[in-house]
C-alpha atoms as a PDB file:
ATOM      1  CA  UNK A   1      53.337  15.358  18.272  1.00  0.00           C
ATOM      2  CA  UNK A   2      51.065  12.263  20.005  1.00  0.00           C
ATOM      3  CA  UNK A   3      51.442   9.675  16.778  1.00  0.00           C
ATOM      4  CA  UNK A   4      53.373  11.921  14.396  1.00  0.00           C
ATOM      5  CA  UNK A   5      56.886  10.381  13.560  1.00  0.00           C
ATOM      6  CA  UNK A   6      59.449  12.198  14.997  1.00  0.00           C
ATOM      7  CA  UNK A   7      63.110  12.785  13.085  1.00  0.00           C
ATOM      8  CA  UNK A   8      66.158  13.791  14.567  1.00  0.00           C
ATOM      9  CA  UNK A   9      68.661  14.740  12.327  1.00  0.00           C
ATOM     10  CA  UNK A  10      72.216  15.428  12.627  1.00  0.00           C
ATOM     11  CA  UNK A  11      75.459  16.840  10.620  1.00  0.00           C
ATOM     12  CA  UNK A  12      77.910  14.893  10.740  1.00  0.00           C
ATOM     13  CA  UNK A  13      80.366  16.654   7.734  1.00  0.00           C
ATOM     14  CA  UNK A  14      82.867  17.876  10.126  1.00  0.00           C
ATOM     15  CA  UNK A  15      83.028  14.161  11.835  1.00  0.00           C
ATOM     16  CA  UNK A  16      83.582  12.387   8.329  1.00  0.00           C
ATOM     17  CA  UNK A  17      86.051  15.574   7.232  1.00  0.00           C
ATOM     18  CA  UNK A  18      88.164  14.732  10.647  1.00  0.00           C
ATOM     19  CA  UNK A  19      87.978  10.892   9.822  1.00  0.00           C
ATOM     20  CA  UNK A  20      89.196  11.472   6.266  1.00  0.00           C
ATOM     21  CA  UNK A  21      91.532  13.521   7.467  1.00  0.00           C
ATOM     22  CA  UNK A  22      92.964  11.365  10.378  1.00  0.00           C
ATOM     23  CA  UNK A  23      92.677   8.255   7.515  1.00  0.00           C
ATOM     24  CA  UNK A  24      95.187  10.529   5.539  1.00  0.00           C
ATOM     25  CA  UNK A  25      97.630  11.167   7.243  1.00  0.00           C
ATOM     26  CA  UNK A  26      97.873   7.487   9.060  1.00  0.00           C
ATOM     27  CA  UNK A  27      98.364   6.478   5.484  1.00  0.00           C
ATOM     28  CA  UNK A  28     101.556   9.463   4.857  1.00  0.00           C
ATOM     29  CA  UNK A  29     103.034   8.755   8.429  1.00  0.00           C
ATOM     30  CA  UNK A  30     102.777   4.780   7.316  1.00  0.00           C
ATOM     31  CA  UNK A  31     104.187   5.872   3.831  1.00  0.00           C
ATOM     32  CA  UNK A  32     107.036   7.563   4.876  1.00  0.00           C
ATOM     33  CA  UNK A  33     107.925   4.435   7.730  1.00  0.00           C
ATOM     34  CA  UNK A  34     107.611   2.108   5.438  1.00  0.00           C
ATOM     35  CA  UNK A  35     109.765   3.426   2.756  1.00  0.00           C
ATOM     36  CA  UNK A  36     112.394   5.050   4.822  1.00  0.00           C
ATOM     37  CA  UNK A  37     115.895   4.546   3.438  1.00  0.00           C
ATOM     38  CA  UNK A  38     116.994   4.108   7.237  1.00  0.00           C
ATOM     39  CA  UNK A  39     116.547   0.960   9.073  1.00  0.00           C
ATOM     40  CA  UNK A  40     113.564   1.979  11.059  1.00  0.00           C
ATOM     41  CA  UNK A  41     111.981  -0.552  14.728  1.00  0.00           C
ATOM     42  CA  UNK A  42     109.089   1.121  16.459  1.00  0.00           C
ATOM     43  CA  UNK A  43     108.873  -0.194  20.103  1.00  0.00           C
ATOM     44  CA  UNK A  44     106.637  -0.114  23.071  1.00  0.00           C
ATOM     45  CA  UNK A  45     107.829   1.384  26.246  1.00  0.00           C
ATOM     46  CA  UNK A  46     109.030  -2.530  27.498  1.00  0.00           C
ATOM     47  CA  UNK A  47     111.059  -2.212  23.965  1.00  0.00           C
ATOM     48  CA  UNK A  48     109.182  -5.094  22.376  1.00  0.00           C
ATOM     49  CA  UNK A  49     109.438  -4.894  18.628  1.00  0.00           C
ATOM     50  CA  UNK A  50     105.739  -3.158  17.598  1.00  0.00           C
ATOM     51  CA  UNK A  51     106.681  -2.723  14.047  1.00  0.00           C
ATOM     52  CA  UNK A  52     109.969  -2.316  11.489  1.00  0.00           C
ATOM     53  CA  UNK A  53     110.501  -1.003   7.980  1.00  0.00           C
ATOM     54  CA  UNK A  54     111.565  -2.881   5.295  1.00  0.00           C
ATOM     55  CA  UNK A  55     115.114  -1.274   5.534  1.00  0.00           C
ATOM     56  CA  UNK A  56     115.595  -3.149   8.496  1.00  0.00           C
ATOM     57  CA  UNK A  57     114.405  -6.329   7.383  1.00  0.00           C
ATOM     58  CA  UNK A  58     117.045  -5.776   4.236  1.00  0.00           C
ATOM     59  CA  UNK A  59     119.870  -4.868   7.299  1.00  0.00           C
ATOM     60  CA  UNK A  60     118.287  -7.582  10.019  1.00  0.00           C
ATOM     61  CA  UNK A  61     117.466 -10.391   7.630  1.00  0.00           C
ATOM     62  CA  UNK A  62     114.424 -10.305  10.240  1.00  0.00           C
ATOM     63  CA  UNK A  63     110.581 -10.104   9.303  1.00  0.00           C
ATOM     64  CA  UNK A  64     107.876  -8.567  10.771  1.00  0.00           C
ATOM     65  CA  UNK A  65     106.647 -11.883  11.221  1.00  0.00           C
ATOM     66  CA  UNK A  66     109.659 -13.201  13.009  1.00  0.00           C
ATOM     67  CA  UNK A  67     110.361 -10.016  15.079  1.00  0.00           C
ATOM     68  CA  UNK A  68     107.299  -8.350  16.059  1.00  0.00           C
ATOM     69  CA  UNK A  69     106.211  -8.863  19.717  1.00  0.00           C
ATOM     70  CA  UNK A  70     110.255 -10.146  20.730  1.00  0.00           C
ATOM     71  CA  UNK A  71     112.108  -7.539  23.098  1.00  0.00           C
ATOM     72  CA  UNK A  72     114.717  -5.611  20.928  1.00  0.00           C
ATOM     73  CA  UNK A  73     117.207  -6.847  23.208  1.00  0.00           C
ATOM     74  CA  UNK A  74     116.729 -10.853  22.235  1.00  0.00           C
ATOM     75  CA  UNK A  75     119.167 -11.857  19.782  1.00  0.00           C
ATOM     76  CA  UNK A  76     120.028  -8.118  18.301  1.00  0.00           C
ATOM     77  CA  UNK A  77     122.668  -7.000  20.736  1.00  0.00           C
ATOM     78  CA  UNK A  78     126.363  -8.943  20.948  1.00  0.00           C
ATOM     79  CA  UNK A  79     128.581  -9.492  22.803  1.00  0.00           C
ATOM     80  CA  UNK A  80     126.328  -9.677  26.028  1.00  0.00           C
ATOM     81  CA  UNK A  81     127.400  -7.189  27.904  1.00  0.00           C
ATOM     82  CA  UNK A  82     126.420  -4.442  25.308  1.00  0.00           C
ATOM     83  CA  UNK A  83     122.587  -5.117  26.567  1.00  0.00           C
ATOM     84  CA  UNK A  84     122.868  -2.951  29.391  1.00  0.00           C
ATOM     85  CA  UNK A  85     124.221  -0.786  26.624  1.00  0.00           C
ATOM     86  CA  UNK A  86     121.275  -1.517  24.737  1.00  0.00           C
ATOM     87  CA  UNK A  87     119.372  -0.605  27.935  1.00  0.00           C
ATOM     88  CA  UNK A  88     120.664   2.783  28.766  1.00  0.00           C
ATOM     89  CA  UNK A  89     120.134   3.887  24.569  1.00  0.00           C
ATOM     90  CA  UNK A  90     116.450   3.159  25.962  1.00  0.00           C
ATOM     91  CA  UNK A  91     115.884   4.501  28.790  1.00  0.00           C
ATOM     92  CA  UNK A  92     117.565   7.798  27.340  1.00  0.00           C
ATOM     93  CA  UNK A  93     115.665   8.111  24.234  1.00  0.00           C
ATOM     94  CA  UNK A  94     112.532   7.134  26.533  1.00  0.00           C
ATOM     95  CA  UNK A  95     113.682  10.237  28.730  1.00  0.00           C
ATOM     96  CA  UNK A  96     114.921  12.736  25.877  1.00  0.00           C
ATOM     97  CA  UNK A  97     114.008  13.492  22.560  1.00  0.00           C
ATOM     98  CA  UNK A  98     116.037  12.684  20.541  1.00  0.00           C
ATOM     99  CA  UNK A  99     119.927  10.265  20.484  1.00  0.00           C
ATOM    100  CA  UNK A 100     122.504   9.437  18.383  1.00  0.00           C
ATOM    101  CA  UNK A 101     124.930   6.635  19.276  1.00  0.00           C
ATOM    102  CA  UNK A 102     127.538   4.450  17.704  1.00  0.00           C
ATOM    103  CA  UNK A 103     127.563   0.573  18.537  1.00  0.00           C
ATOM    104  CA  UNK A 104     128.055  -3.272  17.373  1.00  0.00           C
ATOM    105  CA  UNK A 105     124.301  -5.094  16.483  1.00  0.00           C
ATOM    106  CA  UNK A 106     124.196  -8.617  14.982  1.00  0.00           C
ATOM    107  CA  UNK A 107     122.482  -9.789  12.070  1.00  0.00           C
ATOM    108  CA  UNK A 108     119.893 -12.780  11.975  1.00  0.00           C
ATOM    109  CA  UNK A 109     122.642 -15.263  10.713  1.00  0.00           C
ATOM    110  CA  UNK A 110     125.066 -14.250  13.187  1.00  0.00           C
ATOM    111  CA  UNK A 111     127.279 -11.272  11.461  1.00  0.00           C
ATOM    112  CA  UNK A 112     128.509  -8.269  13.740  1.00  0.00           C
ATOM    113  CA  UNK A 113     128.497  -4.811  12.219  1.00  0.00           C
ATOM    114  CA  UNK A 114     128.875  -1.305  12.947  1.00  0.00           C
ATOM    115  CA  UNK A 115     125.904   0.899  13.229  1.00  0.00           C
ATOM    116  CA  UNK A 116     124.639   4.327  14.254  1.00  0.00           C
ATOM    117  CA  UNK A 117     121.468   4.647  16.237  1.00  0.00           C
ATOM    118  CA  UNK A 118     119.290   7.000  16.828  1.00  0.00           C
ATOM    119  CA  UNK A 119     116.163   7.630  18.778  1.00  0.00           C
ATOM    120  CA  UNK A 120     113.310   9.372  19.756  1.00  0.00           C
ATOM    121  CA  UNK A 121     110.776   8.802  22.300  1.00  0.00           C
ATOM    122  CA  UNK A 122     107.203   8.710  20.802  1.00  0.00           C
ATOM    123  CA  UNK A 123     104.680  11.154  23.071  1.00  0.00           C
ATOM    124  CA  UNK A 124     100.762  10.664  22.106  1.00  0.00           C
ATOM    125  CA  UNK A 125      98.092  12.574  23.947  1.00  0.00           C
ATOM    126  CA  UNK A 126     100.599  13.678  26.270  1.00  0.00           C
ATOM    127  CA  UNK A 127     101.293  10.152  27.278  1.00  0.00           C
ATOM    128  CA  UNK A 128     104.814   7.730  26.275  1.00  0.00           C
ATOM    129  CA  UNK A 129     104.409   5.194  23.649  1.00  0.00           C
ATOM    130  CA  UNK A 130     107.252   3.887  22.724  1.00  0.00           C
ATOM    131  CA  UNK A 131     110.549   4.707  21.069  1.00  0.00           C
ATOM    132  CA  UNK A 132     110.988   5.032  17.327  1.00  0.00           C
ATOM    133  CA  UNK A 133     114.704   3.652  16.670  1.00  0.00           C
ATOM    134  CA  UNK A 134     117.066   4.123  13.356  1.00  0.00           C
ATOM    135  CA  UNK A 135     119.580   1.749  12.418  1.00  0.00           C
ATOM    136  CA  UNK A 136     122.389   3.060   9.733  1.00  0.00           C
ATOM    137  CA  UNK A 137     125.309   0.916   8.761  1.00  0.00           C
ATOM    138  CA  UNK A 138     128.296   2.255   9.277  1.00  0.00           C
ATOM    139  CA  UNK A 139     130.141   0.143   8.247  1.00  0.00           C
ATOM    140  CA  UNK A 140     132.248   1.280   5.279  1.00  0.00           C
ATOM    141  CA  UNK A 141     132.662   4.691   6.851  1.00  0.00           C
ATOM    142  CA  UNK A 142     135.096   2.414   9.559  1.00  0.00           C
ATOM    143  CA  UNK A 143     136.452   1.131   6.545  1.00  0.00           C
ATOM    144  CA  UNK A 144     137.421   4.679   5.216  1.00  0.00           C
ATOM    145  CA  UNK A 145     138.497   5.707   8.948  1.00  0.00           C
ATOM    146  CA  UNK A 146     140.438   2.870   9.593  1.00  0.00           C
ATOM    147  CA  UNK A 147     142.248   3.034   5.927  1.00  0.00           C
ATOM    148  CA  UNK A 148     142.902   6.859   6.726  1.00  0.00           C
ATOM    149  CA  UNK A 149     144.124   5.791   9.759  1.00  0.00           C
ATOM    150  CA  UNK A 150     146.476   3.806   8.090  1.00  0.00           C
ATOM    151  CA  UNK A 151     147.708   5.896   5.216  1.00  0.00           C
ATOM    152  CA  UNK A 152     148.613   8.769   8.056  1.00  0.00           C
ATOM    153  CA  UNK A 153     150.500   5.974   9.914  1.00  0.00           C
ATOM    154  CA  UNK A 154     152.790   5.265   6.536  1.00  0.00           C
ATOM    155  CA  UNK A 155     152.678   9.102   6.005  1.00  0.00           C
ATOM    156  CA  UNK A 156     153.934   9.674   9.514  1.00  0.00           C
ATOM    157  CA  UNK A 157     156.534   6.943   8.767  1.00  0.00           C
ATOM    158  CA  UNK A 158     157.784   8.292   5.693  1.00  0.00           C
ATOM    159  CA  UNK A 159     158.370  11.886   6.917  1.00  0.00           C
ATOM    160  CA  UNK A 160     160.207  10.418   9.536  1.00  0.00           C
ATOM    161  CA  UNK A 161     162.338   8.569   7.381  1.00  0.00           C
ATOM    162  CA  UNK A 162     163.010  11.340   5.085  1.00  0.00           C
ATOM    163  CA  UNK A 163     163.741  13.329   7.945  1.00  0.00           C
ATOM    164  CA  UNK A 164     166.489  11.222   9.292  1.00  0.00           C
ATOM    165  CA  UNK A 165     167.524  10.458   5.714  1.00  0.00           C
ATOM    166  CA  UNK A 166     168.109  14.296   5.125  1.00  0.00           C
ATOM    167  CA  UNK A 167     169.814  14.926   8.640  1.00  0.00           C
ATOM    168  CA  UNK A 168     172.147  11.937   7.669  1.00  0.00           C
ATOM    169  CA  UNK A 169     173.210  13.425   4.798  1.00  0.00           C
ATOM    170  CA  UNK A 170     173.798  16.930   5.620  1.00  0.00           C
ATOM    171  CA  UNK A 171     176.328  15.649   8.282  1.00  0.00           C
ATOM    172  CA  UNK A 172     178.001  14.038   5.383  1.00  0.00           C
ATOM    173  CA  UNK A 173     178.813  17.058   3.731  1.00  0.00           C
END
C-alpha cells in the first residue's frame, strides 16, 4: 500500500432511494394540507399557529403571514370565556386521538360564526408534536335546524288548533 492511493468506496442507492422517497411523500402530505376543502391550523404543543391551509385563510381572512407563530387562542376565540373552552379542545385532542366539537370562533374583521372542530394530536417518533385542528362552518346547517325548528313549532300550532277547532264543532252537533 506505502504510496499507492487508496479508494474507499461506498453505495449509497438505498440512502438516495429513502431520501427520494421521504422527499415524496413530504410533498403528498403537503399536497393534501394544502388543498384540503376543510379549514385546516397545525399547532405546536403551546398551540402556537405552525402552519394553516388556504381553507382557513378563505374562513379566517388570516394569512400565514399574519397568523403563524400567534397562540390559537389570540383573537380566534369570543366571547372570552370560551378560551378555557378553547383550552380543554386542546388539551383533549393533545391527550386523545381524535375530537369533534361544536363552538362560536371569530373571524379577522370581527364576525362570530358557528363551527365544528375537530382534532387530532400529531405523534412523531413516538414523541407529541402538536395538534392538527379542522375548522368547518356550520353555519347554514343552524340555519336549516333553527328553520326546522320553526316550521315544527307552526306545525305543532296548527294541529293544535285544528284539534280544538274539531272538538268545538262536534259539541255543536
Amino acid at each position: 500500500v506505502g504510496n499507492q492511493p487508496l479508494f474507499i468506496t461506498r453505495d449509497i442507492t438505498n440512502q438516495k432511494k429513502t431520501e427520494e422517497a421521504l422527499r415524496k411523500n413530504q410533498q403528498e402530505f403537503a399536497s393534501m394540507f394544502k388543498s384540503s376543502p376543510e379549514a385546516l391550523v397545525y399547532t405546536d404543543e403551546k398551540s402556537n399557529i405552525l402552519d394553516i391551509n388556504p381553507r382557513f385563510t378563505e374562513l379566517f381572512s388570516y394569512t400565514l403571514k399574519e397568523i403563524k407563530g400567534r397562540n390559537i387562542y389570540d383573537g380566534m376565540i369570543h366571547p372570552l370565556n370560551k378560551i378555557e373552552e378553547g383550552k380543554d379542545l386542546v388539551k383533549m385532542a393533545l391527550s386523545k386521538v381524535y375530537l369533534n366539537y361544536e363552538t362560536i370562533r371569530k373571524k379577522k374583521d370581527g364576525t362570530l360564526f358557528p363551527v365544528s372542530i375537530s382534532g387530532s394530536n400529531i405523534v412523531i417518533d413516538g414523541e407529541l408534536k402538536g395538534v392538527l385542528g379542522t375548522y368547518i362552518d356550520i353555519t347554514e346547517r343552524k340555519r336549516n335546524e333553527q328553520l326546522q325548528q320553526v316550521l315544527y313549532s307552526i306545525s305543532q300550532a296548527a294541529n293544535s288548533s285544528s284539534s280544538t277547532t274539531s272538538t268545538n264543532s262536534s259539541n255543536t252537533w
